[in-house]
Protein backbone atom coordinates (compact mmCIF):
# COMPACT_ATOMS: atom_id res chain seq x y z
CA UNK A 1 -8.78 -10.73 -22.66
CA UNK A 2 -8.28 -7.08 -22.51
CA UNK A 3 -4.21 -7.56 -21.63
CA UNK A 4 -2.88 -4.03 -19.60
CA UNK A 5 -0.25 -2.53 -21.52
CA UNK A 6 2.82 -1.54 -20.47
CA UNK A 7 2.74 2.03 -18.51
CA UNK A 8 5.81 4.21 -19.79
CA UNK A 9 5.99 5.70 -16.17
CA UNK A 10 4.69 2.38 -13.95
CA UNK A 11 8.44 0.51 -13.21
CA UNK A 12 9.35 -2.77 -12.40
CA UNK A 13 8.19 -2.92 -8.53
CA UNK A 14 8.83 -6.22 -7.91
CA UNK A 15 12.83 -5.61 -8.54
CA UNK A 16 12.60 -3.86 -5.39
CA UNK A 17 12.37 -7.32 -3.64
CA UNK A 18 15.97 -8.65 -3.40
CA UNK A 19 16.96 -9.12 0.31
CA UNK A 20 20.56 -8.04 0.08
CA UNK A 21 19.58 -5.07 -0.11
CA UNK A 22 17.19 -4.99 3.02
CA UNK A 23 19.66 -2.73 5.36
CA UNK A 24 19.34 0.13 2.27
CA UNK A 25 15.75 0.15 2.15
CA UNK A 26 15.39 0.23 5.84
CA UNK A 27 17.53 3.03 5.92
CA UNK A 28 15.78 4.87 3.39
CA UNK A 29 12.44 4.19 4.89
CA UNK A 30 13.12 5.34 7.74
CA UNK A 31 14.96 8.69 6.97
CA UNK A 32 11.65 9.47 4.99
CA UNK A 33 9.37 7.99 7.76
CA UNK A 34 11.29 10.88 9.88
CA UNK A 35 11.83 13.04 7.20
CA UNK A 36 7.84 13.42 6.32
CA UNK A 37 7.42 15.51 9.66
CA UNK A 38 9.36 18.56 8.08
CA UNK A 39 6.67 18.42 5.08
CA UNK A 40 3.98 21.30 5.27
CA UNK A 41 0.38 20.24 6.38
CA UNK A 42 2.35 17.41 8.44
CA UNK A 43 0.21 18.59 11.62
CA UNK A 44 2.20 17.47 14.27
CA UNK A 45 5.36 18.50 12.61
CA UNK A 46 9.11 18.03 15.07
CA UNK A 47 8.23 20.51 17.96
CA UNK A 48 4.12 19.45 18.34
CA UNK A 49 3.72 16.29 19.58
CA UNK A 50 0.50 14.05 19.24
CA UNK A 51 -0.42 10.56 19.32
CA UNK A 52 -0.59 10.37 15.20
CA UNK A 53 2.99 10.92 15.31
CA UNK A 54 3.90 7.94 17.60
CA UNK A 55 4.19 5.40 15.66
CA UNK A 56 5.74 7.06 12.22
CA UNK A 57 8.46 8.19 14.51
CA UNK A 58 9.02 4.92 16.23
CA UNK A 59 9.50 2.99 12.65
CA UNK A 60 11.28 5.72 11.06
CA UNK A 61 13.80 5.62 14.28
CA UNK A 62 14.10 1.92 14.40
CA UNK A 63 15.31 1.83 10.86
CA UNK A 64 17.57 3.73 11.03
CA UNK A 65 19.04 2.35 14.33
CA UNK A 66 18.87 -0.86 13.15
CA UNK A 67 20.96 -0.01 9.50
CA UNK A 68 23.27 2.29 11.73
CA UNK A 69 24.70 -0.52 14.45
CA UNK A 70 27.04 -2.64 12.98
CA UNK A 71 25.86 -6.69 13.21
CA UNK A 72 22.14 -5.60 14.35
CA UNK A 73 20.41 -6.16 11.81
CA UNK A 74 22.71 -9.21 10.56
CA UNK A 75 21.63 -11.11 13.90
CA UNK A 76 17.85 -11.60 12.54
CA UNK A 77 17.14 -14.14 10.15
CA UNK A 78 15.54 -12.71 7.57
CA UNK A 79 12.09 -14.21 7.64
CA UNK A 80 11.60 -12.75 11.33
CA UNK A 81 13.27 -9.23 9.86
CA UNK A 82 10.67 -9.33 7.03
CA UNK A 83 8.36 -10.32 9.19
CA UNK A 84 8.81 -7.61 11.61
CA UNK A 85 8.76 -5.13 8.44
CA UNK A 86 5.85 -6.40 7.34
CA UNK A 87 4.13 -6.06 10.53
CA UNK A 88 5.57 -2.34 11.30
CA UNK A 89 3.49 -1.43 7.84
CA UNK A 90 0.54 -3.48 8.89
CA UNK A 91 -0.06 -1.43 12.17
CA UNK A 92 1.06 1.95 10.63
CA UNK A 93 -1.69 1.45 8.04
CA UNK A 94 -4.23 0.89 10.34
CA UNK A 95 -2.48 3.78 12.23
CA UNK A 96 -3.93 6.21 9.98
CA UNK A 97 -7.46 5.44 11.23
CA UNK A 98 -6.63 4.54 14.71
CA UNK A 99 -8.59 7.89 15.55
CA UNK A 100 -11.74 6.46 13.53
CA UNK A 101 -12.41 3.32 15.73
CA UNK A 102 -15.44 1.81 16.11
CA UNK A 103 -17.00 3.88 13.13
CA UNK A 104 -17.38 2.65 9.48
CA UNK A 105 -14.42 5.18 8.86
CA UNK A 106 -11.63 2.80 10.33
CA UNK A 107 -13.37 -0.29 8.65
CA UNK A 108 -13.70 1.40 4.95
CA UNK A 109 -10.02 2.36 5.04
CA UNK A 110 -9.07 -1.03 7.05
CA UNK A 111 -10.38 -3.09 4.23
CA UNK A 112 -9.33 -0.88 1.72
CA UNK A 113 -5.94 -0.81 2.31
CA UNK A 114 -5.37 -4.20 3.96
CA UNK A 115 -7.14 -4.68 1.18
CA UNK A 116 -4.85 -3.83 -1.40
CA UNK A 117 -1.53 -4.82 0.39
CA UNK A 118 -2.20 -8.26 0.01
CA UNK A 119 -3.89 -8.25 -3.60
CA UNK A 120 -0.59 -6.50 -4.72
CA UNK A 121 1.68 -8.92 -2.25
CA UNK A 122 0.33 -11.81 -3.98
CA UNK A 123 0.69 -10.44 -7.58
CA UNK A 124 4.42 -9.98 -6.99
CA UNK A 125 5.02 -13.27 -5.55
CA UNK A 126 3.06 -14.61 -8.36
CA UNK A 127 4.91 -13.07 -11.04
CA UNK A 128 8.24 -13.66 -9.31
CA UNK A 129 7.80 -17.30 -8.09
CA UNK A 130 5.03 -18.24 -10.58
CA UNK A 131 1.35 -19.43 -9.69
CA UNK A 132 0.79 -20.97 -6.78
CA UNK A 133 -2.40 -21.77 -4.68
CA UNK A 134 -1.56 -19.57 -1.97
CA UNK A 135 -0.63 -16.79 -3.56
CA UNK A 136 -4.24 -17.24 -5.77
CA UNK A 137 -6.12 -17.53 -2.50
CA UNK A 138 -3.95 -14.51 -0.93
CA UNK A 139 -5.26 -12.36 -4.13
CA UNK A 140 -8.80 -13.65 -3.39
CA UNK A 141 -8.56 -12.36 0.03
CA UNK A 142 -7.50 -8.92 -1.10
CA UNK A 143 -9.67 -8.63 -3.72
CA UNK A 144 -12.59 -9.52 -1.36
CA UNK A 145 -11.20 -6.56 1.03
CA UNK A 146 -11.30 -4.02 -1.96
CA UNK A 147 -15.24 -5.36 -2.40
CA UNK A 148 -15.81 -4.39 1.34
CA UNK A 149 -14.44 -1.15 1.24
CA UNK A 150 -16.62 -0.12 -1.33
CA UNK A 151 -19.93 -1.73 0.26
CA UNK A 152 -19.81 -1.25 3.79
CA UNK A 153 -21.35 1.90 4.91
CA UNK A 154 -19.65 5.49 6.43
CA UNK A 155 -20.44 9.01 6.48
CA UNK A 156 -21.24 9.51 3.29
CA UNK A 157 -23.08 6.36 2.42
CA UNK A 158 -22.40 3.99 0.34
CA UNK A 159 -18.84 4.01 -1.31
CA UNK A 160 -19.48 3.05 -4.41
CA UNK A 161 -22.01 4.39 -4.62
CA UNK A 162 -20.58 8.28 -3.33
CA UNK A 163 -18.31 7.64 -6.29
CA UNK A 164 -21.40 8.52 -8.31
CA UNK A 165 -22.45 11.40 -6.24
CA UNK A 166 -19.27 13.27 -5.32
CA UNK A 167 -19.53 15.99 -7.70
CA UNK A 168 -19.67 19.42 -5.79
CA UNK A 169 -21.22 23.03 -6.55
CA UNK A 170 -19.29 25.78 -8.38
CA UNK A 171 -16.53 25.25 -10.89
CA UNK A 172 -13.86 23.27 -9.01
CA UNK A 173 -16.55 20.86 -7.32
CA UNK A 174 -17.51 20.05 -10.74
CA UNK A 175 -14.34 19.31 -12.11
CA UNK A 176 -13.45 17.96 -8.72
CA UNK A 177 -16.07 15.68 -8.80
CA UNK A 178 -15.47 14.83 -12.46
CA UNK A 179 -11.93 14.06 -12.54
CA UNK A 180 -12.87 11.84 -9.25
CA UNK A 181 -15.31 9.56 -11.04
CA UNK A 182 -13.23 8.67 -13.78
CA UNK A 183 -10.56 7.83 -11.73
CA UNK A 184 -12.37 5.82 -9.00
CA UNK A 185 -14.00 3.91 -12.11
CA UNK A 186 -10.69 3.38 -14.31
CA UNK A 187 -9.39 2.23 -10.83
CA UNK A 188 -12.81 -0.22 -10.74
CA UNK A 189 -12.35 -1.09 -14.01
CA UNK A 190 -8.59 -2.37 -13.65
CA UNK A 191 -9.77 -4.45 -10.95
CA UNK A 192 -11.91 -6.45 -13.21
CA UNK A 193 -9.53 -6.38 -16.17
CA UNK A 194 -7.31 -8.16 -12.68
CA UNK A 195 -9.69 -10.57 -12.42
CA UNK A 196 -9.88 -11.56 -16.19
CA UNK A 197 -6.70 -11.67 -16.50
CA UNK A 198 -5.07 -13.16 -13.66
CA UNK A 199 -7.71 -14.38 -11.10
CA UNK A 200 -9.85 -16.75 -13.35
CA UNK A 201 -7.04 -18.09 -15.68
CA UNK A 202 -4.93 -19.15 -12.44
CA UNK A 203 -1.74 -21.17 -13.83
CA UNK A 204 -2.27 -19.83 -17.77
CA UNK A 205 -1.86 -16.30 -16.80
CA UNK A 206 0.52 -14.74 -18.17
CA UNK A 207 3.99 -13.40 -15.65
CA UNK A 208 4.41 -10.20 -17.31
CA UNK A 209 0.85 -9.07 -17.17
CA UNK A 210 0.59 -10.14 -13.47
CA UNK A 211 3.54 -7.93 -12.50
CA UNK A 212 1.88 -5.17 -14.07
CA UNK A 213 -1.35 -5.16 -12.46
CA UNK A 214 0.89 -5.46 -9.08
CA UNK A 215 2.68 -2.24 -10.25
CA UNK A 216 -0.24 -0.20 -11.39
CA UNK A 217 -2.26 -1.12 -8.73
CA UNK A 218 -0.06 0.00 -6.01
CA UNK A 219 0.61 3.53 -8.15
CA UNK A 220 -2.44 4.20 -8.71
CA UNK A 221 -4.11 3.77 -5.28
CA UNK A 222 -1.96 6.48 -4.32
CA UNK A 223 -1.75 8.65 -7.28
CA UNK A 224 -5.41 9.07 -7.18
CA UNK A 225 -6.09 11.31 -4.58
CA UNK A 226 -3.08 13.26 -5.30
CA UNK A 227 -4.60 14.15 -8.91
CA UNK A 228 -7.99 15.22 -7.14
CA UNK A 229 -6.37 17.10 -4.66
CA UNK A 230 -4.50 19.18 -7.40
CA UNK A 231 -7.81 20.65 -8.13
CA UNK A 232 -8.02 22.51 -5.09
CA UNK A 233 -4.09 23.50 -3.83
CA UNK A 234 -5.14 24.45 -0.41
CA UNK A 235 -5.86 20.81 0.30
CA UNK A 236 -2.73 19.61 -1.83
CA UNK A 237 0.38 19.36 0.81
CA UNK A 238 -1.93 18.20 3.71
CA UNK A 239 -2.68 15.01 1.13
CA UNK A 240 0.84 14.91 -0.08
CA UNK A 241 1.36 13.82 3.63
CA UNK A 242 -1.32 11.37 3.78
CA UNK A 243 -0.32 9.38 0.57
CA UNK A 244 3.42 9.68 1.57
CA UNK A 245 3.03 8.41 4.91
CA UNK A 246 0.59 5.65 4.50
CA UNK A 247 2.29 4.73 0.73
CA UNK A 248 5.23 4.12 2.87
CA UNK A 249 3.31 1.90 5.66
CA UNK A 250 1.43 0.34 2.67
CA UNK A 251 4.91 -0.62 0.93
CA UNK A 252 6.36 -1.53 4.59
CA UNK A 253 3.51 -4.15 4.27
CA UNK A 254 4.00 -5.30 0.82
CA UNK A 255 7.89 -5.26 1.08
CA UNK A 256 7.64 -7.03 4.35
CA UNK A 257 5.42 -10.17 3.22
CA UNK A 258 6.77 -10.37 -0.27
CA UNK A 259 10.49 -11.54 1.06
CA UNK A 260 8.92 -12.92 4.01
CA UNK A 261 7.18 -15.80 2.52
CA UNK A 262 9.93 -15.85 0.09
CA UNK A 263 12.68 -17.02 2.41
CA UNK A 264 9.69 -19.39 4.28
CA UNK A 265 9.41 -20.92 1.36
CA UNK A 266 13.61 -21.49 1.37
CA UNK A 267 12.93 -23.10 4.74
CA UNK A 268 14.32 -20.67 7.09
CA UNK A 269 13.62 -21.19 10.97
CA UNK A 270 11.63 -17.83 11.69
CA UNK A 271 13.10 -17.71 15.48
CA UNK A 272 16.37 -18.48 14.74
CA UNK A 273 19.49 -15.89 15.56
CA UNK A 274 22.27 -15.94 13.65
């Protein structure tokens, strides 16, 4: 039923999931977590300090402390390290609209986001561990947070439909607006080839085309507004920031709960020290 082909340029994400390596990906997470500060259009950047900077610099520090000192890490098991991982992502997500609470801003990206963290978590524990109920009703839930994003209300109405009615004046709000549509709708439109292919048929669907939609799903949330922002350069390195930082957070989440119900489900003792 309309099977996604393989993307030349889409890799293997779920490969990223093997816990030996957890201490390297910390590491290299939070380098780039620090790292991101020194990119232009970061705002706050190393000498001006604001309150969207707390948390990025608090994660980015901790990881690297905690791959730096010898035995740290190694003294969490490593359902409550994933866990903690996980839940670093979760609230640097949510991070990005902290300064949009209690308008339909925070909940649109909220849901979004949150959203599509767990959609793509349970994809890749799907195709890695094979169907399971919970990793169905996880997708469910995720899917169901993509639906919200795009029908509850903000500033400029409704979502889905502002997809219809982004297109701007002169010659690079047209193409702007354009380019915008078809992606927001190919992105639409891969969400119901995800349901067709993966949601309804449950146990028959197929491994390969599950890790895919994991893969392009998780690319192309954030390679998206990247391509838009291309159109007009000025705004281009002050969204290169915003996809880097929260595509780390949203990875942080995905990383975090992949391996975390992975070694539950090896029946670790989550408050154990080793």
């Amino acid at each position: 039923m309309f099977p996604l082909p393989a993307l030349p340029l889409v890799p293997k994400l779920h490969s990223f999931f093997e816990p030996e390596q957890a201490k390297t990906f910390a590491l290299v997470f939070g380098i780039a977590l620090l790292g991101q500060f020194l990119l232009p259009g970061s705002g706050s950047g190393w000498f001006v300090f604001n309150a969207g900077a707390i948390w990025p610099l608090l994660v980015g520090v901790g990881f690297v402390v905690l791959s730096f000192v010898p035995g740290l890490a190694d003294k969490l098991k490593p359902n409550l390290f994933f866990l903690i991982v996980a839940g670093s992502g979760t609230l640097g997500v949510l991070w990005s609209f902290a300064g949009f609470v209690g308008t339909p801003f925070f909940w649109f990206g909220g849901f979004g986001l949150i959203g599509l963290a767990t959609a793509i978590t349970a994809l890749f524990l799907w195709s890695r561990n094979g169907y399971q109920q919970l990793y169905w009703t996880l997708l469910v839930s995720g899917l169901a947070g993509l639906v919200l994003s795009l029908l509850i209300p903000f500033g400029y109405g409704l979502p889905l439909v502002a997809i219809f009615t982004q297109i701007g004046g002169g010659v690079l709000g047209i193409i702007s607006g354009i380019i915008s549509l078809v992606l927001c709708l190919g992105f639409i439109f891969l969400i119901v080839l995800l349901v067709m292919n993966v949601l309804l048929k449950k146990e028959e669907a197929d491994a390969t085309q599950v890790e895919r939609f994991g893969s392009a799903l998780y690319i192309l949330a954030l390679a998206i507004p990247l391509v838009v922002s291309l159109i007009n350069l000025p705004m281009f390195a002050s969204m290169l920031h915003i996809v880097l930082v929260t595509g780390i957070f949203l990875w942080l989440t995905i990383w975090g709960l992949v391996c975390f119900f992975e070694s539950r489900a090896k029946g670790e003792n989550l408050l154990s020290i080793a």
